[in-house]
C-alpha atoms as a PDB file:
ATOM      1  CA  UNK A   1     164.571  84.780 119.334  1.00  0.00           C
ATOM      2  CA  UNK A   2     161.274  84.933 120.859  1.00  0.00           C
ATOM      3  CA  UNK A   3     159.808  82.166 123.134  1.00  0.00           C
ATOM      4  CA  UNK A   4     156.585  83.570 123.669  1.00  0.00           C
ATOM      5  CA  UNK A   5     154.287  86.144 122.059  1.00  0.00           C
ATOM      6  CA  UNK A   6     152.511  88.824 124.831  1.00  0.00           C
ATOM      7  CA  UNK A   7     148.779  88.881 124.909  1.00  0.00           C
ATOM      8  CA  UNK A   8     146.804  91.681 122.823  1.00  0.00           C
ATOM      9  CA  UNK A   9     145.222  93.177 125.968  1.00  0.00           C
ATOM     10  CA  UNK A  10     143.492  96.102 123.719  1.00  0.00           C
ATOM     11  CA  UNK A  11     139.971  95.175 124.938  1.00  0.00           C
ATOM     12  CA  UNK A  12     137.095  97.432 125.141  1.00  0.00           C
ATOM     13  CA  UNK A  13     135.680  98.152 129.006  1.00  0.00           C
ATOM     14  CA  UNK A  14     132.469  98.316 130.044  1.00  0.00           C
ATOM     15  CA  UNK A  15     131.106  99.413 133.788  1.00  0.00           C
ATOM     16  CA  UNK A  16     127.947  99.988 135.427  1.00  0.00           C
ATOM     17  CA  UNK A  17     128.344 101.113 139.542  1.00  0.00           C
ATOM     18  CA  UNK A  18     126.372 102.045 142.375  1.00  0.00           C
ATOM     19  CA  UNK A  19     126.867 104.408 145.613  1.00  0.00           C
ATOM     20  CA  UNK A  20     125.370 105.574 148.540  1.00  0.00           C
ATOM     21  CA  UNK A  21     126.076 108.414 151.202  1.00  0.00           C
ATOM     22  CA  UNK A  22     124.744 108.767 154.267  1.00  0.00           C
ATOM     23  CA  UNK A  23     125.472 111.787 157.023  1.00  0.00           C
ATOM     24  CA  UNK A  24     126.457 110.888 160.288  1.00  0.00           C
ATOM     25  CA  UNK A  25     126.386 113.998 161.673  1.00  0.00           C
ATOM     26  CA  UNK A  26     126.535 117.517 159.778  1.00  0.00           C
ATOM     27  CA  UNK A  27     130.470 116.960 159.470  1.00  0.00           C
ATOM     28  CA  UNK A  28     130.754 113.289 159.368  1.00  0.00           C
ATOM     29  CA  UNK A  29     129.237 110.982 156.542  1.00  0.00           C
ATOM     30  CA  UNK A  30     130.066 107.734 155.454  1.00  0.00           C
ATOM     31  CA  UNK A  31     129.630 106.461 151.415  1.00  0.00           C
ATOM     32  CA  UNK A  32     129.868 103.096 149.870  1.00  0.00           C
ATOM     33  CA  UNK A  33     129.876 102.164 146.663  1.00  0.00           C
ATOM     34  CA  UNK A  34     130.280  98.917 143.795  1.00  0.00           C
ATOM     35  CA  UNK A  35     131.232  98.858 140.636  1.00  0.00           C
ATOM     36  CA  UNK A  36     131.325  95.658 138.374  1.00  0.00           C
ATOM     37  CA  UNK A  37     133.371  95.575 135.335  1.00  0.00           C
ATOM     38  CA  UNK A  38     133.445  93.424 132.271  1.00  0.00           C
ATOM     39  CA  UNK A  39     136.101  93.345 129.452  1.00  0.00           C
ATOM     40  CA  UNK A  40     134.896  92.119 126.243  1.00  0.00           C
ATOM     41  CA  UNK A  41     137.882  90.062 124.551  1.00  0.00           C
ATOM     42  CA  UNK A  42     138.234  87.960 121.445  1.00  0.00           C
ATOM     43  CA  UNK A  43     138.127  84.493 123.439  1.00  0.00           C
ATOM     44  CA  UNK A  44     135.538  82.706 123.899  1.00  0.00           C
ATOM     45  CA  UNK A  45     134.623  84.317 127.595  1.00  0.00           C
ATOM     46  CA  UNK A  46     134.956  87.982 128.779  1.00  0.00           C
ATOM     47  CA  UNK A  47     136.726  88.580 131.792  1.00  0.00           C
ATOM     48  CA  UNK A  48     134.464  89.810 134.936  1.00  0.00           C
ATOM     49  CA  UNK A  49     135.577  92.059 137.987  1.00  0.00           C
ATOM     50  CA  UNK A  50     134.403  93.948 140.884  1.00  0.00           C
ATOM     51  CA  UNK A  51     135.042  96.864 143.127  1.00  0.00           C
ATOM     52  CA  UNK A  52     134.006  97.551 146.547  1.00  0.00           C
ATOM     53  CA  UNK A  53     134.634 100.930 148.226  1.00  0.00           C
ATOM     54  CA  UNK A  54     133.834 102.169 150.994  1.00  0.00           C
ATOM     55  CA  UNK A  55     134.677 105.735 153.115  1.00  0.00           C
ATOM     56  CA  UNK A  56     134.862 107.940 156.001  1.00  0.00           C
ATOM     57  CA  UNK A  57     134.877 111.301 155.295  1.00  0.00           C
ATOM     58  CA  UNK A  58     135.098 114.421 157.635  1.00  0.00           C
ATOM     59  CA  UNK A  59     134.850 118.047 157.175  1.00  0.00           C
ATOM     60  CA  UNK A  60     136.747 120.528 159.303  1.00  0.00           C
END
């Protein structure tokens, strides 16, 4: 017996993003970056997220 039926999550993805980096010093830079996502499903609205990142990175 089944008491509930799962959702068809097979949904087609679409993403647009953004980044920058920006040296510190010759070994040190920091980067940010945003991505916003939207999943295109069969109700009547798609679902919406977004991503922030952001980074320290050092080279030795």
């Amino acid at each position: 017996m089944t008491l509930a039926e799962p959702e068809e999550r097979d949904n087609t993805v679409g993403h647009a993003g953004l980044g920058v980096r920006a040296y510190i010093t010759d070994r040190y830079f920091i980067r940010a970056e945003v991505k916003d996502y939207k999943i295109f499903t069969t109700r009547s609205t798609n679902e919406e997220a977004t991503e922030w990142k952001i980074g320290l990175s050092i080279f030795f």
